[in-house]
Protein backbone atom coordinates (compact mmCIF):
# COMPACT_ATOMS: atom_id res chain seq x y z
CA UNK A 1 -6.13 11.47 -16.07
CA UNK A 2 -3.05 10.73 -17.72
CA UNK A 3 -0.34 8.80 -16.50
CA UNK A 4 2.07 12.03 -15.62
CA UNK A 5 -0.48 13.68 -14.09
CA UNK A 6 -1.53 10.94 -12.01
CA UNK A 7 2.37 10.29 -10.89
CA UNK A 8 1.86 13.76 -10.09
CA UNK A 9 -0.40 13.71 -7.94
CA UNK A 10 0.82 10.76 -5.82
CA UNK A 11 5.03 12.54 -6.10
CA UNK A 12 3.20 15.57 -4.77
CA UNK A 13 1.35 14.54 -1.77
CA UNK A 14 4.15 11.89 -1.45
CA UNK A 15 6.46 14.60 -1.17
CA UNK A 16 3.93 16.28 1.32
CA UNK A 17 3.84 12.73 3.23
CA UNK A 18 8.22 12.64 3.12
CA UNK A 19 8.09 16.58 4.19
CA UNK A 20 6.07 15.76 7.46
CA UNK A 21 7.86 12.59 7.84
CA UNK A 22 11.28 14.53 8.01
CA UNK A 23 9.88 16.89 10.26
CA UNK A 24 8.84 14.28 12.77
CA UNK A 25 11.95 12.63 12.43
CA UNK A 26 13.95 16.10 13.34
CA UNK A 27 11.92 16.61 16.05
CA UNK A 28 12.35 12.90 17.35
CA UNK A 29 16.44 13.72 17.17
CA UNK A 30 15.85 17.38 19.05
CA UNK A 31 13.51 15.46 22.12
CA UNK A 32 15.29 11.45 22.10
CA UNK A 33 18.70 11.82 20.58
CA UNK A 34 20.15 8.23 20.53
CA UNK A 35 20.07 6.02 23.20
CA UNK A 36 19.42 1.78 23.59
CA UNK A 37 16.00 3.59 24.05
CA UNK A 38 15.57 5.02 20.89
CA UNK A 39 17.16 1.98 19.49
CA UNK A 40 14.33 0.31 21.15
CA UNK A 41 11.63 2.16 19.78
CA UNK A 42 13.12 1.87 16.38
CA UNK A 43 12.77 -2.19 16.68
CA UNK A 44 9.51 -1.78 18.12
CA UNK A 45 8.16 0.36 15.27
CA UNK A 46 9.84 -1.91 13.51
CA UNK A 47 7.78 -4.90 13.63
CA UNK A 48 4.30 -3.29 12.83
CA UNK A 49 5.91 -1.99 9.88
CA UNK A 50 7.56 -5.23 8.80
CA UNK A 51 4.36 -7.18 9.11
CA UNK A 52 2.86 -4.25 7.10
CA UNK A 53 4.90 -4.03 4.62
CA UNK A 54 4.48 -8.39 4.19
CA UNK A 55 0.75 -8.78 4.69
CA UNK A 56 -1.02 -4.89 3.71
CA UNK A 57 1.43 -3.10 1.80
CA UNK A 58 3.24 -5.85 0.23
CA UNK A 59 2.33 -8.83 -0.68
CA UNK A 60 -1.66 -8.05 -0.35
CA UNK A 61 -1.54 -5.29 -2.58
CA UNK A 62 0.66 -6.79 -5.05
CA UNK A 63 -1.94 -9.84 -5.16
CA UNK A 64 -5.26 -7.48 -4.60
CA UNK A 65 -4.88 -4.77 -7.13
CA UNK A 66 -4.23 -7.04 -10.21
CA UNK A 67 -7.38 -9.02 -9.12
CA UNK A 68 -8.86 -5.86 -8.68
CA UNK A 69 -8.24 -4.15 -12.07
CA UNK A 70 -8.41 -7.13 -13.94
CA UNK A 71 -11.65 -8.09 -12.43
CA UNK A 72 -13.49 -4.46 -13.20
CA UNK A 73 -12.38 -4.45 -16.74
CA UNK A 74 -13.49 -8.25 -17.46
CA UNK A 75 -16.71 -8.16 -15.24
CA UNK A 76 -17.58 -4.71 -14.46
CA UNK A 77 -18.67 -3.13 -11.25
CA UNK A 78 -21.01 -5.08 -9.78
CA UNK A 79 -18.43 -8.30 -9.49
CA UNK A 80 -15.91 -5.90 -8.13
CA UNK A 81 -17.86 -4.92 -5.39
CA UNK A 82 -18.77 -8.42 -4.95
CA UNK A 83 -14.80 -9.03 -4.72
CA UNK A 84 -14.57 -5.87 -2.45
CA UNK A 85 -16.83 -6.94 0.06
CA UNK A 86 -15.64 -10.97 0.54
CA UNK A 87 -11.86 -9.46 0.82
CA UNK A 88 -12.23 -6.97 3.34
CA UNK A 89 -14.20 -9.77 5.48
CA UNK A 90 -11.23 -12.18 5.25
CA UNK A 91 -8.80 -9.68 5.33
CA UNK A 92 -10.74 -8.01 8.57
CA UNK A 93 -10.66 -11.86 10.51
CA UNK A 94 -6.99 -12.49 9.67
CA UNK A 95 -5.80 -9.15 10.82
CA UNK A 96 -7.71 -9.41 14.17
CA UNK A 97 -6.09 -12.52 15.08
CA UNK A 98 -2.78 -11.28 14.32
CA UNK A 99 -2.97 -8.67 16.35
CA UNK A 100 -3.99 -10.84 19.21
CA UNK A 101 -1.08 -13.41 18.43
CA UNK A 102 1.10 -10.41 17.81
CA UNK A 103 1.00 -9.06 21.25
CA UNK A 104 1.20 -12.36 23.22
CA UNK A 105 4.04 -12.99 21.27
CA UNK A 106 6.16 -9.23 21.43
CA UNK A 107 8.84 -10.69 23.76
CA UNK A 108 9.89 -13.55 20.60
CA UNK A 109 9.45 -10.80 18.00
CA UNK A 110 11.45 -8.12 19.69
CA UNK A 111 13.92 -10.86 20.21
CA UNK A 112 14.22 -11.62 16.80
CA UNK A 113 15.14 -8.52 15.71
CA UNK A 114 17.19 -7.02 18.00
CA UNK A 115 18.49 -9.84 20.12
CA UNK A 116 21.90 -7.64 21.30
CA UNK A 117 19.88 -4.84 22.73
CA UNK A 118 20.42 -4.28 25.99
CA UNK A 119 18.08 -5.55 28.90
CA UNK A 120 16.69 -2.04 30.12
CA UNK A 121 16.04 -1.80 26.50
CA UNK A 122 14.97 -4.81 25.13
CA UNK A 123 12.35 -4.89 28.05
CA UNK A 124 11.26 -1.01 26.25
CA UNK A 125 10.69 -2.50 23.27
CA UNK A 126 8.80 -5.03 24.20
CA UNK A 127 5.60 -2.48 26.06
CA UNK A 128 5.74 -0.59 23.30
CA UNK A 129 5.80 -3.28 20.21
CA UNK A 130 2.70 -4.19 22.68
CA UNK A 131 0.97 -1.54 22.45
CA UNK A 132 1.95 -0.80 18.47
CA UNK A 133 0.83 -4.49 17.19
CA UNK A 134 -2.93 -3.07 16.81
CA UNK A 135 -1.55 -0.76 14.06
CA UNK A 136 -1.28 -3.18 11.47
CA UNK A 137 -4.96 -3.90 11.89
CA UNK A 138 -5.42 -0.09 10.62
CA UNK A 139 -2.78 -0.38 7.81
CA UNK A 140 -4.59 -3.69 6.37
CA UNK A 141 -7.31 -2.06 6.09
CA UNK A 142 -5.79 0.94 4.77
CA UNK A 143 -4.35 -1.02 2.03
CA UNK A 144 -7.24 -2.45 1.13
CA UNK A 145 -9.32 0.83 0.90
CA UNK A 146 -6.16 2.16 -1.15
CA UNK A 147 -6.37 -0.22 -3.51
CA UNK A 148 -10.31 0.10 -4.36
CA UNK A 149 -9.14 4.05 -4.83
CA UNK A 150 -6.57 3.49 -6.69
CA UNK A 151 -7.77 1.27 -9.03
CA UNK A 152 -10.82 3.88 -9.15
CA UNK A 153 -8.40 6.51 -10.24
CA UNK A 154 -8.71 8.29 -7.20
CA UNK A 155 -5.22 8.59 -6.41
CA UNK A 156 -5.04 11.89 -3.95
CA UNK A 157 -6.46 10.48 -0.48
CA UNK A 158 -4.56 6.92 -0.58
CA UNK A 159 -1.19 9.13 -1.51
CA UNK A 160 -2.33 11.62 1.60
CA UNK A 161 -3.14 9.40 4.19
CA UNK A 162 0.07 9.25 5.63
CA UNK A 163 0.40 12.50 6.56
CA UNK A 164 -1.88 11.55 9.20
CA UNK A 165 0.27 9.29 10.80
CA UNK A 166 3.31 12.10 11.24
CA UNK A 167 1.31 14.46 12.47
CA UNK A 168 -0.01 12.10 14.79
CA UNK A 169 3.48 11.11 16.01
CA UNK A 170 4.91 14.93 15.94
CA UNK A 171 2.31 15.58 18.03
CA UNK A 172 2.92 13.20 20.68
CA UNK A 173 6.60 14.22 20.73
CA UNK A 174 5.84 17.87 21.21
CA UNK A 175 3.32 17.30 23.69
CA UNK A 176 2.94 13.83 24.59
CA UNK A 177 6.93 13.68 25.88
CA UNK A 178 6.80 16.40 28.31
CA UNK A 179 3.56 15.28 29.41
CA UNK A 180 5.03 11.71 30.12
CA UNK A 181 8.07 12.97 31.78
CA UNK A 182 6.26 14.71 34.25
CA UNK A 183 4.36 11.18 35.01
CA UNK A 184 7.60 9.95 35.83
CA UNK A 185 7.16 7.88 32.31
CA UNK A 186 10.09 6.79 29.66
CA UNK A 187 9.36 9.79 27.60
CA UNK A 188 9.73 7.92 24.45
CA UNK A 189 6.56 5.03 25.30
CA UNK A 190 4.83 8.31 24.00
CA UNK A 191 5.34 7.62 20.40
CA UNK A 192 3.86 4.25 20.65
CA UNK A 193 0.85 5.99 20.92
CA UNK A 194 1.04 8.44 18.75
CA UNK A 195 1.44 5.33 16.30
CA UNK A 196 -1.89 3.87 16.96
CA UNK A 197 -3.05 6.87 16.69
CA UNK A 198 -2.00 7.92 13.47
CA UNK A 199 -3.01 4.21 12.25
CA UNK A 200 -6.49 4.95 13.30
CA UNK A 201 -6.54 8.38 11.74
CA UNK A 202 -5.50 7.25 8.61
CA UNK A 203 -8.48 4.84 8.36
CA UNK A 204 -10.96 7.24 9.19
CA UNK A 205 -9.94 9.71 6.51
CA UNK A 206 -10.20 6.83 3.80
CA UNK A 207 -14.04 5.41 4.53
CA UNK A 208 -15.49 8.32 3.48
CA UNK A 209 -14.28 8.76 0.10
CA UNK A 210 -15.29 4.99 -0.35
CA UNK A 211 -18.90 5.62 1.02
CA UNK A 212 -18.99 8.75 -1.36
CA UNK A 213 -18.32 6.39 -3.99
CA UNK A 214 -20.66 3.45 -3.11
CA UNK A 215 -17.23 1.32 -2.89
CA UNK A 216 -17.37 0.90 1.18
CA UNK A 217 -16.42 -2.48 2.40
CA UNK A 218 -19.23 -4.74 3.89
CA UNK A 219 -17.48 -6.83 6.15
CA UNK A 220 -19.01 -9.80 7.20
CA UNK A 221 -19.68 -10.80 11.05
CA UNK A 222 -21.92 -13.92 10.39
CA UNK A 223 -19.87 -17.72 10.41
CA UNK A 224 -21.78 -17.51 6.96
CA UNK A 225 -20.52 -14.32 5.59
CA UNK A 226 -16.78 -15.27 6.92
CA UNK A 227 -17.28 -18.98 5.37
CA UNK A 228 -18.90 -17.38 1.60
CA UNK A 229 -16.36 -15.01 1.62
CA UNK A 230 -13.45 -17.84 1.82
CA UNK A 231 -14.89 -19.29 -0.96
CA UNK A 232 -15.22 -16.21 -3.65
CA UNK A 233 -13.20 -17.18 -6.52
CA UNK A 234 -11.71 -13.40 -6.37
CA UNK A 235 -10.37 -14.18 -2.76
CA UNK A 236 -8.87 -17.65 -3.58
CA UNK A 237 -7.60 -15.99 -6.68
CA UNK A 238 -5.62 -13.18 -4.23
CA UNK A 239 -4.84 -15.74 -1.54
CA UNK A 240 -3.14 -18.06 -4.31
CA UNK A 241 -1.32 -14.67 -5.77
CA UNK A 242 -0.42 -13.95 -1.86
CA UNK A 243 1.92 -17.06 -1.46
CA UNK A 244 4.42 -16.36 -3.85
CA UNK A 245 4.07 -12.79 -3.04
CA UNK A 246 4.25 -13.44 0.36
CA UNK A 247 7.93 -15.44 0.13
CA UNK A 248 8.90 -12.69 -2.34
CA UNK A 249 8.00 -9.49 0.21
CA UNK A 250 8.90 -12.01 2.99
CA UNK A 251 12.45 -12.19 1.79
CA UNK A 252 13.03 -8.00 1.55
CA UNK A 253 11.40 -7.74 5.02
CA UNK A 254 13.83 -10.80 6.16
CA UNK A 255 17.03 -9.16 4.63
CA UNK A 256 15.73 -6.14 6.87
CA UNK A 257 15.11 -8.09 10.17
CA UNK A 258 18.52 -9.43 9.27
CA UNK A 259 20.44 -6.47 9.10
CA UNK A 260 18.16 -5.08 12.18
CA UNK A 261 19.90 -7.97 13.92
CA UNK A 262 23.48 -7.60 12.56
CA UNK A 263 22.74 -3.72 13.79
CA UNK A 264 21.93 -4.06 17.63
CA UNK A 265 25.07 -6.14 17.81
CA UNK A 266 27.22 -3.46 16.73
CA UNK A 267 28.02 -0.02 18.42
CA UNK A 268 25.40 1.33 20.61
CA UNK A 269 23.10 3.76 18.32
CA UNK A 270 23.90 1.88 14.79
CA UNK A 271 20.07 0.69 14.61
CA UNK A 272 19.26 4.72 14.98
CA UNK A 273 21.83 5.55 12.96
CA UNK A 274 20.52 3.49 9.93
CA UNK A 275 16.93 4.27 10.70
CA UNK A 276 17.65 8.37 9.56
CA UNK A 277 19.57 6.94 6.59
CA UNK A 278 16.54 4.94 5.59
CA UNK A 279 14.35 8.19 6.17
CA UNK A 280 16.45 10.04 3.56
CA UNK A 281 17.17 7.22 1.41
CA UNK A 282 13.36 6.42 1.78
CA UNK A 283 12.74 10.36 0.53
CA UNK A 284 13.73 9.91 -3.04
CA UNK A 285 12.52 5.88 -3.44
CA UNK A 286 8.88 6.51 -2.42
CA UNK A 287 8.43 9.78 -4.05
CA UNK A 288 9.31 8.25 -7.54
CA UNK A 289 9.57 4.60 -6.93
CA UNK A 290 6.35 3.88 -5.18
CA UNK A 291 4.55 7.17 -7.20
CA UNK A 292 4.74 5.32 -9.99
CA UNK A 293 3.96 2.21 -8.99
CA UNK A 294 1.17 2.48 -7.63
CA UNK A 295 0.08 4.37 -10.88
CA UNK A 296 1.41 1.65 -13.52
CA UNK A 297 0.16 -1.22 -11.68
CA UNK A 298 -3.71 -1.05 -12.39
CA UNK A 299 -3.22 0.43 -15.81
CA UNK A 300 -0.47 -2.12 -16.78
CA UNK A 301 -3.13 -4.96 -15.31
CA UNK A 302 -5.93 -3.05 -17.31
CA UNK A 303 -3.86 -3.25 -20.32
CA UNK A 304 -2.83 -7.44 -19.82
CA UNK A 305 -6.61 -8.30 -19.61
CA UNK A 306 -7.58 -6.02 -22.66
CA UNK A 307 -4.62 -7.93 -24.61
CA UNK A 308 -2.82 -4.54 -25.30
CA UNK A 309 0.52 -5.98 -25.58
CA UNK A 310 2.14 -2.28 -27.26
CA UNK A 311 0.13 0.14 -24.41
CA UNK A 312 1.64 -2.33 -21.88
CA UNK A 313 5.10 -2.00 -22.98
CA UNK A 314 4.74 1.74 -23.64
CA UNK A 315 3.69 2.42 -19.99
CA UNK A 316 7.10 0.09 -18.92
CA UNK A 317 9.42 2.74 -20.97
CA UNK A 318 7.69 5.84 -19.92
CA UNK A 319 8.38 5.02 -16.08
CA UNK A 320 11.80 3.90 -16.82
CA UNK A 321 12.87 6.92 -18.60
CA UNK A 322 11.81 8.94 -15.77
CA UNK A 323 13.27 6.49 -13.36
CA UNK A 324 16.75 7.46 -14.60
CA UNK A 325 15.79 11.27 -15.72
CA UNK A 326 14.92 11.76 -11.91
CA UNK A 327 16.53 8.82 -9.64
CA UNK A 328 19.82 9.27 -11.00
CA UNK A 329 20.71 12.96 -9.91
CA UNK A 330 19.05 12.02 -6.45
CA UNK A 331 21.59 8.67 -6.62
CA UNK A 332 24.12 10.93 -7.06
CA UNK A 333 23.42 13.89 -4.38
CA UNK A 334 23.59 10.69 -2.01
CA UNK A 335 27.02 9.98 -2.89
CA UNK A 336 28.42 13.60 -3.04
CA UNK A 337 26.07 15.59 -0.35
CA UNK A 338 24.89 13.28 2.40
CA UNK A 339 26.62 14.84 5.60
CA UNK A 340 24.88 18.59 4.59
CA UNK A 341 21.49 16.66 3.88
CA UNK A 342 21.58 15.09 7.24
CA UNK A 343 22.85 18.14 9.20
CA UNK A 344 20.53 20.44 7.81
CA UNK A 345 17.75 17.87 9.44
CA UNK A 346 19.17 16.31 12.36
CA UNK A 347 22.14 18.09 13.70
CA UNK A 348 19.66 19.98 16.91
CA UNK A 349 19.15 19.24 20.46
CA UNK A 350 20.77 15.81 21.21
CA UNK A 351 21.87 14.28 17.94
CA UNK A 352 25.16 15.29 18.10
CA UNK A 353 28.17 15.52 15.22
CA UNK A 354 29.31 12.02 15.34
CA UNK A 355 25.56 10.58 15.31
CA UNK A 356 25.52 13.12 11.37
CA UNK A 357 28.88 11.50 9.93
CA UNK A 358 27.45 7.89 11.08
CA UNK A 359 23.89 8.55 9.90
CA UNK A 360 25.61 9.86 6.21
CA UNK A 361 28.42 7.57 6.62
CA UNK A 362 25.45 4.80 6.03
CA UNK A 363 23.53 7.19 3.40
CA UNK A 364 25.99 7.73 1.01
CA UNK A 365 25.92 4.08 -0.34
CA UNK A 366 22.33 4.15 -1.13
CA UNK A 367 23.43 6.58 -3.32
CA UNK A 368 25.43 3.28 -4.98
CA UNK A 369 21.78 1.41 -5.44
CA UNK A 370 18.98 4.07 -5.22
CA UNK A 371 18.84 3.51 -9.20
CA UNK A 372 18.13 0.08 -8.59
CA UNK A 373 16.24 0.54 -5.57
CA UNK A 374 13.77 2.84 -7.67
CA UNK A 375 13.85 0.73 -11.15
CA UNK A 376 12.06 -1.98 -9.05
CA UNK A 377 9.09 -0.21 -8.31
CA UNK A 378 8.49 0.25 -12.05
CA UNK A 379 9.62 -3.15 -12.97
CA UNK A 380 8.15 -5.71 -10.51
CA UNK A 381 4.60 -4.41 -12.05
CA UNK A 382 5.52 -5.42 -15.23
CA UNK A 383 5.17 -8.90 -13.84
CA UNK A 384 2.39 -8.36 -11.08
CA UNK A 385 -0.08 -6.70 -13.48
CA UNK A 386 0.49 -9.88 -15.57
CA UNK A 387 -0.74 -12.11 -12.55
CA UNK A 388 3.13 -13.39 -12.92
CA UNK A 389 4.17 -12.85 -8.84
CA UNK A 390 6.85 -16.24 -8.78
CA UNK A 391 8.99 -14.68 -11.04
CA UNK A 392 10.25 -11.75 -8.79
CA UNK A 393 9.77 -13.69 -5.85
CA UNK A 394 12.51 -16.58 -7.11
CA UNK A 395 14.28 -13.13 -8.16
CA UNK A 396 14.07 -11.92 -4.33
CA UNK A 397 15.60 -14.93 -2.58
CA UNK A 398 18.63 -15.29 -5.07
CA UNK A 399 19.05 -11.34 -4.30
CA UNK A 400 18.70 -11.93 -0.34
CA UNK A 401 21.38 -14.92 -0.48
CA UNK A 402 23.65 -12.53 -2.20
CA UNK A 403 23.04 -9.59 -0.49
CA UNK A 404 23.77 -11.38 3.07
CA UNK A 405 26.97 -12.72 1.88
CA UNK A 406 27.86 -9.05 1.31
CA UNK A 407 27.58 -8.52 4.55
CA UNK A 408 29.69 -10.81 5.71
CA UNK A 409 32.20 -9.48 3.25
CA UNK A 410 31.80 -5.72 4.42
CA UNK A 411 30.34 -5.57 7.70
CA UNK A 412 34.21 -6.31 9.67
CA UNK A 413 35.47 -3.14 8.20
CA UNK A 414 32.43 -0.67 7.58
CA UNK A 415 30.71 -1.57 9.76
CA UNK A 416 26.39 -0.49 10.08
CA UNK A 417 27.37 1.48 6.52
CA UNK A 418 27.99 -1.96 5.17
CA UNK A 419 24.42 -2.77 5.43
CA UNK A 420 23.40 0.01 2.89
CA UNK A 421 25.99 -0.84 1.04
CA UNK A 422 24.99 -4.85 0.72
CA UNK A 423 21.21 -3.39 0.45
CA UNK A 424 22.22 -1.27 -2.63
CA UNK A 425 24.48 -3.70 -4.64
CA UNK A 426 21.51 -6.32 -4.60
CA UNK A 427 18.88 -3.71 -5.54
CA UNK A 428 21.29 -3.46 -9.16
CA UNK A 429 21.07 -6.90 -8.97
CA UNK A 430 17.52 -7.44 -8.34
CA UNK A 431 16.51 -4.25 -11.10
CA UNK A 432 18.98 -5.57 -13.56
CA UNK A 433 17.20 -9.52 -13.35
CA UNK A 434 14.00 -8.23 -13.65
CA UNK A 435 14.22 -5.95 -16.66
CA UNK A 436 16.30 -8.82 -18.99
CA UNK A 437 13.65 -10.83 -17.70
CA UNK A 438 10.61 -8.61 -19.21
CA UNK A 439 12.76 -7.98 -22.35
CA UNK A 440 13.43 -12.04 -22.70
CA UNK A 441 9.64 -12.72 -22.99
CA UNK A 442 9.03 -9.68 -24.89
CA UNK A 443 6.61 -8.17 -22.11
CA UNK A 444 8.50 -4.87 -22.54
CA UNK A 445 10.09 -3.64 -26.13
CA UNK A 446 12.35 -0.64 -25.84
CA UNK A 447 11.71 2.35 -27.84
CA UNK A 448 14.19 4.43 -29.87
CA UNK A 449 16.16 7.04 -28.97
CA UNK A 450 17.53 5.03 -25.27
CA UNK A 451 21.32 5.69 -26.45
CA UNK A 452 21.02 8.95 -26.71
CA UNK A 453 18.69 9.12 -23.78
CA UNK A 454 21.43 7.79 -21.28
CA UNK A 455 24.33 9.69 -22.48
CA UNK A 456 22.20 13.27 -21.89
CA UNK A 457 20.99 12.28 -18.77
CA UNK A 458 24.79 10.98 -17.69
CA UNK A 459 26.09 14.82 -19.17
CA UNK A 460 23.84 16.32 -16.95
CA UNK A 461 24.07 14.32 -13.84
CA UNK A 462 27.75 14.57 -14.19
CA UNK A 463 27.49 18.49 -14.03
CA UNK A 464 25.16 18.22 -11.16
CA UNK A 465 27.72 16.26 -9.34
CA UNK A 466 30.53 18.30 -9.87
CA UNK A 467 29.01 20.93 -8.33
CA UNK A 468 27.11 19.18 -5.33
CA UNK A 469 31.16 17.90 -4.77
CA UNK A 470 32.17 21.19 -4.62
CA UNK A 471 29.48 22.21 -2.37
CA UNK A 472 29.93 19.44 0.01
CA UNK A 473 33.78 20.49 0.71
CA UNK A 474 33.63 23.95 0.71
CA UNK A 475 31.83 24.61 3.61
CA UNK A 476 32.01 23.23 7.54
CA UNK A 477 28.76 22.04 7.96
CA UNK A 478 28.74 20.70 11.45
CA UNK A 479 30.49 24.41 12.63
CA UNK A 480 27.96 26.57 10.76
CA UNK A 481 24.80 28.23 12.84
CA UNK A 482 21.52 26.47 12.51
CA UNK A 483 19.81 28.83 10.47
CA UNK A 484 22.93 29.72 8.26
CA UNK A 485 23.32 25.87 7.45
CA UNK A 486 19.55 25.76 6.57
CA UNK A 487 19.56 28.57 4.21
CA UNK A 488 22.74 27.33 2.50
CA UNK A 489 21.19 23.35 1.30
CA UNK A 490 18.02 25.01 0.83
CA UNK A 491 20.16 27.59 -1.83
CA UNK A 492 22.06 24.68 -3.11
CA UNK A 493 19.06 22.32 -3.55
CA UNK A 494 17.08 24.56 -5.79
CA UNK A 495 20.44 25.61 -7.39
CA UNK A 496 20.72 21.56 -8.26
CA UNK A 497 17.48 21.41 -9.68
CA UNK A 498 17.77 24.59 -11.70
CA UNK A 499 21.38 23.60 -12.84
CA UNK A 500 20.16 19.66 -13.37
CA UNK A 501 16.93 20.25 -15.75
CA UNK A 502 18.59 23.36 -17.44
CA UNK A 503 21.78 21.08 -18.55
CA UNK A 504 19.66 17.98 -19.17
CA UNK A 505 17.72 20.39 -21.86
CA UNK A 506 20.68 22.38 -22.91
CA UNK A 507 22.16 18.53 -23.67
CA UNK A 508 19.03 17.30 -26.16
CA UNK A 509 16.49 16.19 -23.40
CA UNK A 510 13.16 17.21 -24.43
CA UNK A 511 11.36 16.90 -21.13
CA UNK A 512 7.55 18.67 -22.09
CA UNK A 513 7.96 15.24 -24.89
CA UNK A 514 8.56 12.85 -21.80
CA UNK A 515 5.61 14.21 -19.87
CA UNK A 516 2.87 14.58 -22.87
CA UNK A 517 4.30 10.66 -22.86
CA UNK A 518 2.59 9.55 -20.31
């Protein structure tokens, strides 16, 4: 499968993943609105999802699948399975225990991150980071299972699974918050549930496909499985990968718990506020950001340990040109069309017209970094795939010192929009670092045509903007009916596209060319 294809596949049922995820998210606003409660469920969903994004997500992937790849095309199958089988015992023993620790410990870890929430609320998000810690058991494992599949080619289930996990959570606000409410329950301890369940679900739908394949983990149970599977040279190989990774994904989850913190001690409903910026930020980021990631990073790994030096820097400019083909136009619908975008999605039930111009108050400067924000996910591979993890780590922590003294810069007089703001300016940063860095050891080599390139795509994203401008002012979007305001973005999103890809070809861009590319 080529490369398109296969960023295809994962933008697709990405997109599919982002859909559901919106639609859990609207229904969330309709049921919760914002409250210190909501705020509290925020930090507790938080956590899980900070600790996996550090140890599945983050910096076990980026140490695993380079392993992974590298090992199957030096040593073949049979040592990959080999490899397969002593990861997912460690992997299976550390995650236990940190589940256990995580739980005995929810009181310091909700207290961490949200130290200026208010008692009623603080106490609610400490139950339900409790009862949310087992999740990133499930999401370990998920990782792991994504990575075999992944490296496999199989790129559909891995990009799929999450679905599972919104459903799961829609579900338990649709039916699970009445249902508690009649208990005489908080309503929203339902969604800590729906959580674990979703993490569950999404592990179930992922051991098949390896057992189909003859790829399912054997985890060990005996002291002498655990102790042989220490020893592999494949895990000390990852675990040695892990520490620099682990500083490096350690330091974007720390600018996070950060900013969490800075949040909770500013007007009541900021940490909710940001959270549905980060949902539609998020939208755009994962579904060509992490897409093609998670497609260049085996094949770029592939390529390093086959000594393909001109494939590896071919793949590097295919998913930068479509980094700024696609993630500029997005950037710039942030900047000119946030308050529509999160009308048309939130504005129901409880989430009232203030909580819209806060939420796109915050969203329209990730507009300001979503280039950057995106460019990483293609760049940081370039050095993973090459086993090279300190590089962007050492990156990462001159990036969070920067981005921190933003905030202190911006916070007094924007506020919880400062954050995004401070977030975006060090993703430029952090992109910009890492791509003179490739071309300074000649890892990636440019190929012609890149002045041209950026001047047609700048034409046409200016043309988009003008219009997305226009759109934004000319109608009252918090005063129009429900179903009126729906119809109108969904006319003016498809009108974007249409007007986007029709000036970026009417303006030299031959985009069939940049597909049969890749």
């Amino acid at each position: 499968m080529s490369l398109f294809k296969s960023a295809s596949t994962v933008s697709l049922l990405t997109l599919l993943s982002r859909i559901t995820g919106l639609a859990r998210d609207l229904l969330m606003a309709y049921v919760f609105g914002v409250s210190g409660l909501t705020d509290a469920f925020n930090v507790a969903f938080r956590i899980p999802n900070l600790l996996r994004r550090l140890f599945a997500e983050g910096a076990f992937s980026q140490a695993f699948v380079p392993v992974l790849a590298t090992t199957r095309a030096r040593d073949g199958d049979e040592s990959t399975r080999a490899l397969i089988d002593a990861v997912a015992t460690v992997l299976a023993w550390i995650v236990l225990l940190a589940s256990v620790v995580g739980v005995a410990m929810a009181p310091a870890f909700v207290w961490a991150l949200a130290s200026g929430l208010d008692p009623h609320s603080f106490d609610a998000g400490v139950v339900m980071t409790r009862w949310m810690f087992p999740y990133i058991a499930c999401m370990s494992l998920v990782a792991l299972s994504a990575g075999v599949l992944n490296t496999w080619r199989h790129f559909a289930v891995p990009a799929a699974t999450p679905v599972l996990l919104n459903i799961a959570m829609i579900l338990a606000a649709w039916l699970g918050a009445p249902w508690f409410e009649r208990l005489g329950l908080e309503p929203i301890y339902v969604m800590a549930l729906g959580v674990m369940a979703g993490g569950i679900l999404q592990l179930a739908f992922q051991l098949p496909v390896l057992w189909r394949l003859g790829l399912l983990p054997r985890i060990g149970l005996a002291p002498a499985r655990i102790r042989a599977g220490w020893r592999h040279p494949g895990v000390q190989q990852v675990l040695t990968l892990m520490l620099p990774a682990l500083l490096g994904v350690g330091v974007a989850q720390l600018s996070l718990l950060i900013n969490t913190q800075i949040a909770s001690w500013l007007a009541v409903g900021s940490v909710t506020w940001l959270f549905y910026a980060d949902r539609l930020m998020e939208f755009p980021a994962a579904l060509l950001g992490v897409a093609l990631g998670v497609v260049l990073t085996p094949r770029l790994a592939g390529a390093h340990a086959s000594g393909d030096k001109a494939a590896y820097s071919q793949m590097l400019d295919w998913g930068l040109r479509l980094v700024l083909l696609l993630a500029l136009p997005c950037a710039v619908a942030l900047l000119t069309f946030a308050e529509p975008l999160i009308a048309v999605l939130f504005h129901y039930g409880r989430f009232s017209g203030s909580d819209v111009e806060r939420s796109a108050f915050a969203l329209t400067f990730y507009g300001i970094g979503l280039l950057g924000l995106v460019a990483v996910k293609v760049l940081a591979p370039g050095y993973y795939a090459s086993l090279d993890i300190r590089t962007p780590v050492k990156i990462a922590v001159v990036v969070l010192i920067v981005t921190q003294m933003f905030n202190v810069i911006f916070v007094p007089f924007l506020q919880h929009a400062a954050l995004t703001l401070s977030i975006s300016l060090g993703a430029l940063i952090n992109a910009t670092w890492l791509l003179l860095g490739l071309l300074k050891r000649g890892s990636y080599r440019p190929g012609s045509g890149w002045r041209a390139f950026i001047v047609r795509v700048l034409l046409a994203t200016a043309v988009l903007g003008l219009f997305l401008a226009w759109a934004n002012h000319h109608f009252d979007w918090l005063a129009l009916p429900a179903a009126q305001r729906v119809g109108l973005v969904a006319l003016i999103v498809a009108a974007s596209g249409l007007l986007y890809f029709g000036s970026a070809a009417l303006f030299g861009i031959r985009l069939r060319q940049l597909v049969q590319r890749g």
